[in-house]
N, C-alpha and C. Protein backbone atom coordinates (compact mmCIF):
# COMPACT_ATOMS: atom_id res chain seq x y z
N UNK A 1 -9.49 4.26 -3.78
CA UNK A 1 -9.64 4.54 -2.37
C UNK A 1 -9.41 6.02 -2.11
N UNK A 2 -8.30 6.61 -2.50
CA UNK A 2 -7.55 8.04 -1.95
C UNK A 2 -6.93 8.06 -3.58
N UNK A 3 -7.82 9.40 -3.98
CA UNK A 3 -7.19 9.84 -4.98
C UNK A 3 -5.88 10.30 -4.97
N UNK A 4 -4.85 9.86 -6.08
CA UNK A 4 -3.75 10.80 -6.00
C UNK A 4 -2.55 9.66 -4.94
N UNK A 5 -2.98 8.54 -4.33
CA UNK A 5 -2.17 7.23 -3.70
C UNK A 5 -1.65 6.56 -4.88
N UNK A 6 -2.03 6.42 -6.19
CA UNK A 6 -1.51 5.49 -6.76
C UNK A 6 -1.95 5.70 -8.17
N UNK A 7 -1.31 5.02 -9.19
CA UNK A 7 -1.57 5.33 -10.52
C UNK A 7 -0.90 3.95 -11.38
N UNK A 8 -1.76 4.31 -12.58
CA UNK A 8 -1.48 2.99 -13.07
C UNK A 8 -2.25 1.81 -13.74
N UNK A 9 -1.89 1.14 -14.33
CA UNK A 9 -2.66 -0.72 -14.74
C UNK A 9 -2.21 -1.69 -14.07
N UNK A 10 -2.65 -2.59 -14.86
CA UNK A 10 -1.85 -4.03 -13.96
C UNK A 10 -0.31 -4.10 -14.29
N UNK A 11 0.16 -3.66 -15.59
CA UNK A 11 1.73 -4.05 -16.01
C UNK A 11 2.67 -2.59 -15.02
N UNK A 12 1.79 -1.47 -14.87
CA UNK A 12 2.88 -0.06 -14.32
C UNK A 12 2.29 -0.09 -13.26
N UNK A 13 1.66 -0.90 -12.14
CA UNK A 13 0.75 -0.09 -11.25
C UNK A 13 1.77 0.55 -9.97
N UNK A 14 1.83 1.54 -9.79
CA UNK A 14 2.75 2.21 -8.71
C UNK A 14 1.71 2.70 -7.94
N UNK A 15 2.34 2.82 -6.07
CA UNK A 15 2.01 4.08 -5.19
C UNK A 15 2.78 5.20 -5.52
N UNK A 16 2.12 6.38 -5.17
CA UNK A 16 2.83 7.53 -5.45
C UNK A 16 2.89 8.13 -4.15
N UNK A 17 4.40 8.61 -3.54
CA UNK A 17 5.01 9.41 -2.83
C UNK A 17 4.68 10.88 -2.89
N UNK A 18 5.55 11.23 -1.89
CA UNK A 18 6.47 12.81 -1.97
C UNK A 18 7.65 12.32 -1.64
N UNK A 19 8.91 13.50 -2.33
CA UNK A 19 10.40 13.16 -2.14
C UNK A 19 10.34 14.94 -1.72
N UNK A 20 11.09 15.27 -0.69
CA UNK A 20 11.42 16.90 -0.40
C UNK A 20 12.74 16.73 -0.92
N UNK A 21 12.92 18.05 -1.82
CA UNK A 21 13.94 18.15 -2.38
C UNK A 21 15.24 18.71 -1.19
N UNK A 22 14.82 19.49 -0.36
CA UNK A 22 16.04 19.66 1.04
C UNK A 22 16.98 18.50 1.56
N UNK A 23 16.03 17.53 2.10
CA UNK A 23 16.42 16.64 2.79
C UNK A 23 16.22 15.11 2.04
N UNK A 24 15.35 15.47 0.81
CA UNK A 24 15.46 14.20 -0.08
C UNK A 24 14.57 12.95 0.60
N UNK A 25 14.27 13.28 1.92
CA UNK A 25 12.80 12.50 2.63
C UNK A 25 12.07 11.91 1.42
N UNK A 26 11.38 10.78 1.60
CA UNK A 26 10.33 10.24 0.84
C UNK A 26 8.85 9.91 2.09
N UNK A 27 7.94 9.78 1.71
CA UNK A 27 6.68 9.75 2.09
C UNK A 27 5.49 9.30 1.29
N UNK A 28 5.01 8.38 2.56
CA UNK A 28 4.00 7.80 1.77
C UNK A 28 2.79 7.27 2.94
N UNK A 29 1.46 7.71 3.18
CA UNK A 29 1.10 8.19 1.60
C UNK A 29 1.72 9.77 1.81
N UNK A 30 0.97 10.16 0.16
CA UNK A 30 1.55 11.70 -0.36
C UNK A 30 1.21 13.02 0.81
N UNK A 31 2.16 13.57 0.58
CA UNK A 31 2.45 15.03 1.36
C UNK A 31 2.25 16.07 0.40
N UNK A 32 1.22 17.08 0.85
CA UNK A 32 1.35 18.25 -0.21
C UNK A 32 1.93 19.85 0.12
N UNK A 33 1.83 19.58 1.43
CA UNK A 33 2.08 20.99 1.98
C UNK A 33 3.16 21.40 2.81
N UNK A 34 3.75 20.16 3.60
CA UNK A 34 5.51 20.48 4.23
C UNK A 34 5.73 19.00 4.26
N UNK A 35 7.22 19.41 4.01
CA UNK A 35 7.91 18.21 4.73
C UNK A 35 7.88 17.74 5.83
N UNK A 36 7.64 15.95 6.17
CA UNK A 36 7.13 15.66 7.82
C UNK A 36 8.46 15.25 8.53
N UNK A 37 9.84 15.54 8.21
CA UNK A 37 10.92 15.17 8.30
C UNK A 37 10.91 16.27 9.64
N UNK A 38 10.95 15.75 10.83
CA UNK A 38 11.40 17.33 12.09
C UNK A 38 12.23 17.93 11.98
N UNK A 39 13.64 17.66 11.11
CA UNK A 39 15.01 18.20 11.02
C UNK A 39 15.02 18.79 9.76
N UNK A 40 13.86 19.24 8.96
CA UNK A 40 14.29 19.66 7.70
C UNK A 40 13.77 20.54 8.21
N UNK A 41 14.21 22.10 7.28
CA UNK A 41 13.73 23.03 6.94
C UNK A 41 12.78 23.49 6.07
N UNK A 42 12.57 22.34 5.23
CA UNK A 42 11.50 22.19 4.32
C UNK A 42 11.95 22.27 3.04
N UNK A 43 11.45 21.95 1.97
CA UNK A 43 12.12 22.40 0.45
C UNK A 43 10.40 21.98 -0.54
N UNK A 44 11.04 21.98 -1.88
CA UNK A 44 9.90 21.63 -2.78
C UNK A 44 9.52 20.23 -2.39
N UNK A 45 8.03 19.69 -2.61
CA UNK A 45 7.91 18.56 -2.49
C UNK A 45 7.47 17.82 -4.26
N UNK A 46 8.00 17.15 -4.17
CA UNK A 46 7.53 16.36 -5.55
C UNK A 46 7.08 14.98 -5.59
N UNK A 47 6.06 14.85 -6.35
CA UNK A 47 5.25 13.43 -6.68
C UNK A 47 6.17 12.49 -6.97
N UNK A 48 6.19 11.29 -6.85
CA UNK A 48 7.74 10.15 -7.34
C UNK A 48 6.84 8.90 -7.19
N UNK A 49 6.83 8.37 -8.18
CA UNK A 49 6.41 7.19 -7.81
C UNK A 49 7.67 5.82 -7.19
N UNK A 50 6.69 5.02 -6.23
CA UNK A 50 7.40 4.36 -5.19
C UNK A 50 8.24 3.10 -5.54
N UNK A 51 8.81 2.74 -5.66
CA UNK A 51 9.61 1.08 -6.34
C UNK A 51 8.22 0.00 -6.09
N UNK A 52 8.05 -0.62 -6.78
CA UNK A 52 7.07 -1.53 -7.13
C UNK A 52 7.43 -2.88 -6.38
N UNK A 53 8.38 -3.15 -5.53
CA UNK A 53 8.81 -4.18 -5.44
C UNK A 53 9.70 -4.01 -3.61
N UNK A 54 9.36 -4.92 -3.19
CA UNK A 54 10.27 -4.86 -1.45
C UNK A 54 10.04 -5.95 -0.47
N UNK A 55 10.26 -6.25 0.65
CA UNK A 55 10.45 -7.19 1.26
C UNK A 55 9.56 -7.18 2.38
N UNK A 56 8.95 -8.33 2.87
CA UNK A 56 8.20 -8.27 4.06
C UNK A 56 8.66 -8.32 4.99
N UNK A 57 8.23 -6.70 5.82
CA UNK A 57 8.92 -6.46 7.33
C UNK A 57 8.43 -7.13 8.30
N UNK A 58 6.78 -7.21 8.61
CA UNK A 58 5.99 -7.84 9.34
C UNK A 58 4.70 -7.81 8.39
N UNK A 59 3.80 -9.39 9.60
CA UNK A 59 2.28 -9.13 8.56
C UNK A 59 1.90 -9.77 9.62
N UNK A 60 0.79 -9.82 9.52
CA UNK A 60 -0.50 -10.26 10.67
C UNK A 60 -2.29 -10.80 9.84
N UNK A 61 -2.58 -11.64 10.49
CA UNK A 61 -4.31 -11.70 9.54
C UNK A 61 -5.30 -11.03 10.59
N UNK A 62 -6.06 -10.71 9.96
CA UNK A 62 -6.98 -9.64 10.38
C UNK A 62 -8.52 -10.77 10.28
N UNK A 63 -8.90 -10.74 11.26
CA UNK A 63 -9.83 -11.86 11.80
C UNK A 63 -10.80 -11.38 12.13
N UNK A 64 -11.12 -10.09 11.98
CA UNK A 64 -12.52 -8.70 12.50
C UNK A 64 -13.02 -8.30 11.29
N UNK A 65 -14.61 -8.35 11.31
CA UNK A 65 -15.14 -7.17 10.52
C UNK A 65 -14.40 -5.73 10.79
N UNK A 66 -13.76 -5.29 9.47
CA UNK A 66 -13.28 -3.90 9.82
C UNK A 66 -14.08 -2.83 9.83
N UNK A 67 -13.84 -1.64 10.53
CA UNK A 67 -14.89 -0.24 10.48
C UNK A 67 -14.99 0.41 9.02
N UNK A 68 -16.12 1.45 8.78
CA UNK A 68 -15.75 2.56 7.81
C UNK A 68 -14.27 2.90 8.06
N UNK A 69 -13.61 3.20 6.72
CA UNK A 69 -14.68 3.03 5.65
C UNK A 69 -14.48 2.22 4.37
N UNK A 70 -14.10 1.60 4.85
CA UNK A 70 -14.63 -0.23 4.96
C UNK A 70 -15.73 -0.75 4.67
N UNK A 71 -16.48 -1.27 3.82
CA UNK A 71 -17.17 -1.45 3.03
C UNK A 71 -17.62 -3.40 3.05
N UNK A 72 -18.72 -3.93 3.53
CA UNK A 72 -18.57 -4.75 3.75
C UNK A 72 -19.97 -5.14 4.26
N UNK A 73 -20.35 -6.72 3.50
CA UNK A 73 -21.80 -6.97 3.67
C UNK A 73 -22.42 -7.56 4.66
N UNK A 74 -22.87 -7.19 5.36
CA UNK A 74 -23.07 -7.80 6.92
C UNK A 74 -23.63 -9.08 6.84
N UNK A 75 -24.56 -9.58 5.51
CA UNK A 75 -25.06 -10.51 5.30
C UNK A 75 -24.47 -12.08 4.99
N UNK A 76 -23.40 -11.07 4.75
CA UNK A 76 -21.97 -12.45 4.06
C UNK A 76 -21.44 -12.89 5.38
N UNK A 77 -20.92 -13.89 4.85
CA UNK A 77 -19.64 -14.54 6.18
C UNK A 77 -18.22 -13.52 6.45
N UNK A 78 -17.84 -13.19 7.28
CA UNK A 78 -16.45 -12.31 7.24
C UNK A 78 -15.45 -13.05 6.67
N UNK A 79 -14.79 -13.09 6.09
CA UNK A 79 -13.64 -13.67 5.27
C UNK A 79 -12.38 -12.78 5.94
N UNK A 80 -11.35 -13.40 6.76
CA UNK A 80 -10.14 -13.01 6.92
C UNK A 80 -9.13 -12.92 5.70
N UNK A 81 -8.03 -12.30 6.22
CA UNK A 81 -7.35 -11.61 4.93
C UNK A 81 -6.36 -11.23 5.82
N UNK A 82 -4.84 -11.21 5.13
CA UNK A 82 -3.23 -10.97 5.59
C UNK A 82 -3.41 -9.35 5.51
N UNK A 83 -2.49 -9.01 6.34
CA UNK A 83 -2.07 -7.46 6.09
C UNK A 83 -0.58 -7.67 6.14
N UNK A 84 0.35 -7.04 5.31
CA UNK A 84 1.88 -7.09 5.19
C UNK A 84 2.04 -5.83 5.20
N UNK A 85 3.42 -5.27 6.16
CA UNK A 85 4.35 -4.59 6.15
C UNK A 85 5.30 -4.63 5.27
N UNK A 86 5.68 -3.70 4.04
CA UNK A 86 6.57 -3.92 3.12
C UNK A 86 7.52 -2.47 2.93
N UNK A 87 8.94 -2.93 3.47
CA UNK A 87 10.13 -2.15 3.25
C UNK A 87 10.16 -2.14 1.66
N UNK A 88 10.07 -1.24 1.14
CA UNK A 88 10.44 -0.89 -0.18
C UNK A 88 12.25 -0.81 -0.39
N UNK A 89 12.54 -1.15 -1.57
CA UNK A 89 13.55 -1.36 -1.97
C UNK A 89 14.32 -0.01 -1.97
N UNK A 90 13.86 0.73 -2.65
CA UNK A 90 15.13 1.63 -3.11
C UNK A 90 14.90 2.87 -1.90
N UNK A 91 13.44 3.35 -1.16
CA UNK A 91 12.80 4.47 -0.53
C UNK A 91 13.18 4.00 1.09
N UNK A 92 13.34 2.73 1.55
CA UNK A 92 13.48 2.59 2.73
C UNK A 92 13.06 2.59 3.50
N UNK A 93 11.46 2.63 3.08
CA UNK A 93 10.18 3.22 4.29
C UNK A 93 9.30 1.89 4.24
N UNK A 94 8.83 1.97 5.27
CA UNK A 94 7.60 0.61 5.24
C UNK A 94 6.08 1.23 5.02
N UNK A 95 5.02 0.18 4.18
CA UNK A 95 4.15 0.70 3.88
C UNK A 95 3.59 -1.12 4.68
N UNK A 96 1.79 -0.22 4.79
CA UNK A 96 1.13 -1.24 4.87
C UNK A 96 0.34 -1.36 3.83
N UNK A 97 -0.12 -2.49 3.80
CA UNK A 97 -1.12 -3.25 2.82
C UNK A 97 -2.05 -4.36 2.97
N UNK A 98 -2.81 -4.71 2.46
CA UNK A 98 -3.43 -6.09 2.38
C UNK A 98 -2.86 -6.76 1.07
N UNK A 99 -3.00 -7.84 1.22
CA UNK A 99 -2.05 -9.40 0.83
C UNK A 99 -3.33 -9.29 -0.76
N UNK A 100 -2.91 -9.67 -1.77
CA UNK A 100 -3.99 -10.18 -2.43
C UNK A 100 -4.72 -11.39 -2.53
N UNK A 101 -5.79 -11.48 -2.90
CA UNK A 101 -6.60 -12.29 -2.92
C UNK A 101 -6.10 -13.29 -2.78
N UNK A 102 -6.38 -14.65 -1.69
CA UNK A 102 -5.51 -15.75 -2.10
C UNK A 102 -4.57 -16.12 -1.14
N UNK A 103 -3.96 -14.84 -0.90
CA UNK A 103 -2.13 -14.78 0.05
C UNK A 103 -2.71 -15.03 1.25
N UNK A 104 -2.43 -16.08 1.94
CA UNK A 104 -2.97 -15.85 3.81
C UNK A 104 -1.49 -15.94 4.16
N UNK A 105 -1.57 -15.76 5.50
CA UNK A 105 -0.02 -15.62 6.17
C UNK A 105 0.38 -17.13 6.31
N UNK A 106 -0.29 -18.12 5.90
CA UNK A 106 0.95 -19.22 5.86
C UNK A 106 1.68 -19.57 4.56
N UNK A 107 1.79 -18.37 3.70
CA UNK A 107 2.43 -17.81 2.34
C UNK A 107 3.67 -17.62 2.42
N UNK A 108 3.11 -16.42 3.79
CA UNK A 108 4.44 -15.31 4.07
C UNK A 108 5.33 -15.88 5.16
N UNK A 109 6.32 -14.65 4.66
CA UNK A 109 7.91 -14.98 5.63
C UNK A 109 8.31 -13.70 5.33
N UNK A 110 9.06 -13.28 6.79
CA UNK A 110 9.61 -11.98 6.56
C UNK A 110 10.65 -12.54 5.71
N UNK A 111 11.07 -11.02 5.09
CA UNK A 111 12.13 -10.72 4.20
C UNK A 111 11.81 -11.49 2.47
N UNK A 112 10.53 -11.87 2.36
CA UNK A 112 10.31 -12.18 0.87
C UNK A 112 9.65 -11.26 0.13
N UNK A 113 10.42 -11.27 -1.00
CA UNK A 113 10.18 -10.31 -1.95
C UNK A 113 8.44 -10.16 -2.29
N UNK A 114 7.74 -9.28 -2.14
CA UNK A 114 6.48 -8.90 -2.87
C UNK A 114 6.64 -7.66 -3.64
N UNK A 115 5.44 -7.49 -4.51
CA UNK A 115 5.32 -6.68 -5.34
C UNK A 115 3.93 -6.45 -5.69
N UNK A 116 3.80 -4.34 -5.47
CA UNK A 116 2.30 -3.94 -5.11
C UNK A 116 1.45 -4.62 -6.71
N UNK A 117 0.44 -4.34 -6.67
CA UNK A 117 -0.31 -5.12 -7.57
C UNK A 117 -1.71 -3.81 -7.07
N UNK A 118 -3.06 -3.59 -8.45
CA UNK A 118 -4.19 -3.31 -8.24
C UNK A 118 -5.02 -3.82 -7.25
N UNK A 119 -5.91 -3.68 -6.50
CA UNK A 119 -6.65 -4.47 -6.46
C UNK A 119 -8.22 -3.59 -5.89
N UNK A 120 -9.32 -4.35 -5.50
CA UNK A 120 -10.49 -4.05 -5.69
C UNK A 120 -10.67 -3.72 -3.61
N UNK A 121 -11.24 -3.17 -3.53
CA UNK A 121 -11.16 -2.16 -2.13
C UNK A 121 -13.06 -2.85 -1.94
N UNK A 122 -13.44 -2.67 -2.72
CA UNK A 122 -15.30 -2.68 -2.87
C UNK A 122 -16.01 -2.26 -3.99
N UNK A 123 -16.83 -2.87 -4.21
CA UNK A 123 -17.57 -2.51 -5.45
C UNK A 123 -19.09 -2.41 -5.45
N UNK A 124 -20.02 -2.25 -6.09
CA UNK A 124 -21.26 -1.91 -6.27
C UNK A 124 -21.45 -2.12 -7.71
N UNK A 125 -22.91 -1.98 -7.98
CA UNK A 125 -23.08 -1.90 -9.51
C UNK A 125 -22.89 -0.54 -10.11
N UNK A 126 -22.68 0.50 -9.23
CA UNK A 126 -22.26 1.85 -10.14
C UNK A 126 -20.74 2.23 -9.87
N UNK A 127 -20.06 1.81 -8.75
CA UNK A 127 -18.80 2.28 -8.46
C UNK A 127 -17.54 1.30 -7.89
N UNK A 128 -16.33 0.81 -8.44
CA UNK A 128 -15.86 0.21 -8.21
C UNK A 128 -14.60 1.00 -7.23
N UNK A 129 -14.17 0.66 -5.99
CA UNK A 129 -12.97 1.55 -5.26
C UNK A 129 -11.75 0.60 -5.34
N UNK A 130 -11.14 0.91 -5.97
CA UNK A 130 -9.39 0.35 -6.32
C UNK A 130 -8.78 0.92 -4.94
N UNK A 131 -7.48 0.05 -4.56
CA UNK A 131 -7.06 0.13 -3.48
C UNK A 131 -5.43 -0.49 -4.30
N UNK A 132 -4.59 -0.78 -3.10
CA UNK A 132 -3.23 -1.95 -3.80
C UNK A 132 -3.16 -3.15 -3.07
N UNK A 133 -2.66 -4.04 -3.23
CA UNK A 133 -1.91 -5.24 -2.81
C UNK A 133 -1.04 -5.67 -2.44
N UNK A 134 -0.43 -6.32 -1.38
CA UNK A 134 1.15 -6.78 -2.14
C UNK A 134 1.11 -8.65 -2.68
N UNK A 135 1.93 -8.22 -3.03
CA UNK A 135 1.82 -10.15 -3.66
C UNK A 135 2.92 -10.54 -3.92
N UNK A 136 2.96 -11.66 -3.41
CA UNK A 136 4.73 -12.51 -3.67
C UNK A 136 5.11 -12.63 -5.04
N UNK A 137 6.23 -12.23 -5.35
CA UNK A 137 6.74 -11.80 -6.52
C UNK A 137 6.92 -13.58 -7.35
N UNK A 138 6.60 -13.80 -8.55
CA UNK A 138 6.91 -14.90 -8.84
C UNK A 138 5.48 -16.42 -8.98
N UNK A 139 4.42 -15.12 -8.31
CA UNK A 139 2.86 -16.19 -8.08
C UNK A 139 2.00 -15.74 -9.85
């Protein structure tokens, strides 16, 4: 999707942050040029990859053809799909996501453990766009 969001296979797959070394802020997605912290003064920013693993803050299903750039066959049926809010464990920040394949929200419950996972954004016969997941830890 966004080069430089994430790295990885199926066994390491991480998002990748910024951590400012001043104020020790984390961010996601990545920051390259200041810290977005209002109270810092700014410091080095560095790449960190994000804990793989955190709890569901909120989630909702998404019941709309979505816009660009969004990728999606007008010809097909729309297929709904979960979106989860996930507090990361060790960083403290919430990220959003889509659920993987499979997960609808009568899965989820706040505060259960998921864990990001690869997954497929859209594809074609020349270009495949990787995106992440979250997925209940333990499926």
């Amino acid at each position: 999707m966004v080069a430089g969001w994430f790295a990885g296979g199926p066994e390491d797959f991480r998002l990748l942050g910024t951590r400012c070394s001043a104020c020790a802020c984390v961010f996601f997605p990545r920051e390259d040029t200041h810290c977005r912290n209002p109270g810092c003064a700014g410091g080095e920013l560095t790449k960190v990859p994000l804990s793989r693993r955190g709890r569901v803050w909120s989630y909702t299903d998404s019941r709309y053809r979505p816009p660009s750039p969004y990728v999606t066959d007008p010809e097909l049926p729309w297929e709904p799909y979960a979106l989860i809010a996930v507090e990361l464990e060790s960083e403290r920040i919430v990220v959003l996501g889509q659920a993987a394949p499979g997960v609808t929200v009568a899965d989820l419950t706040v505060g259960m453990e998921v864990e990001v996972v690869p997954g497929v954004l859209h594809e074609d016969p020349e270009t495949t766009w990787t995106t992440w997941h979250w997925r209940p830890t333990g499926v």
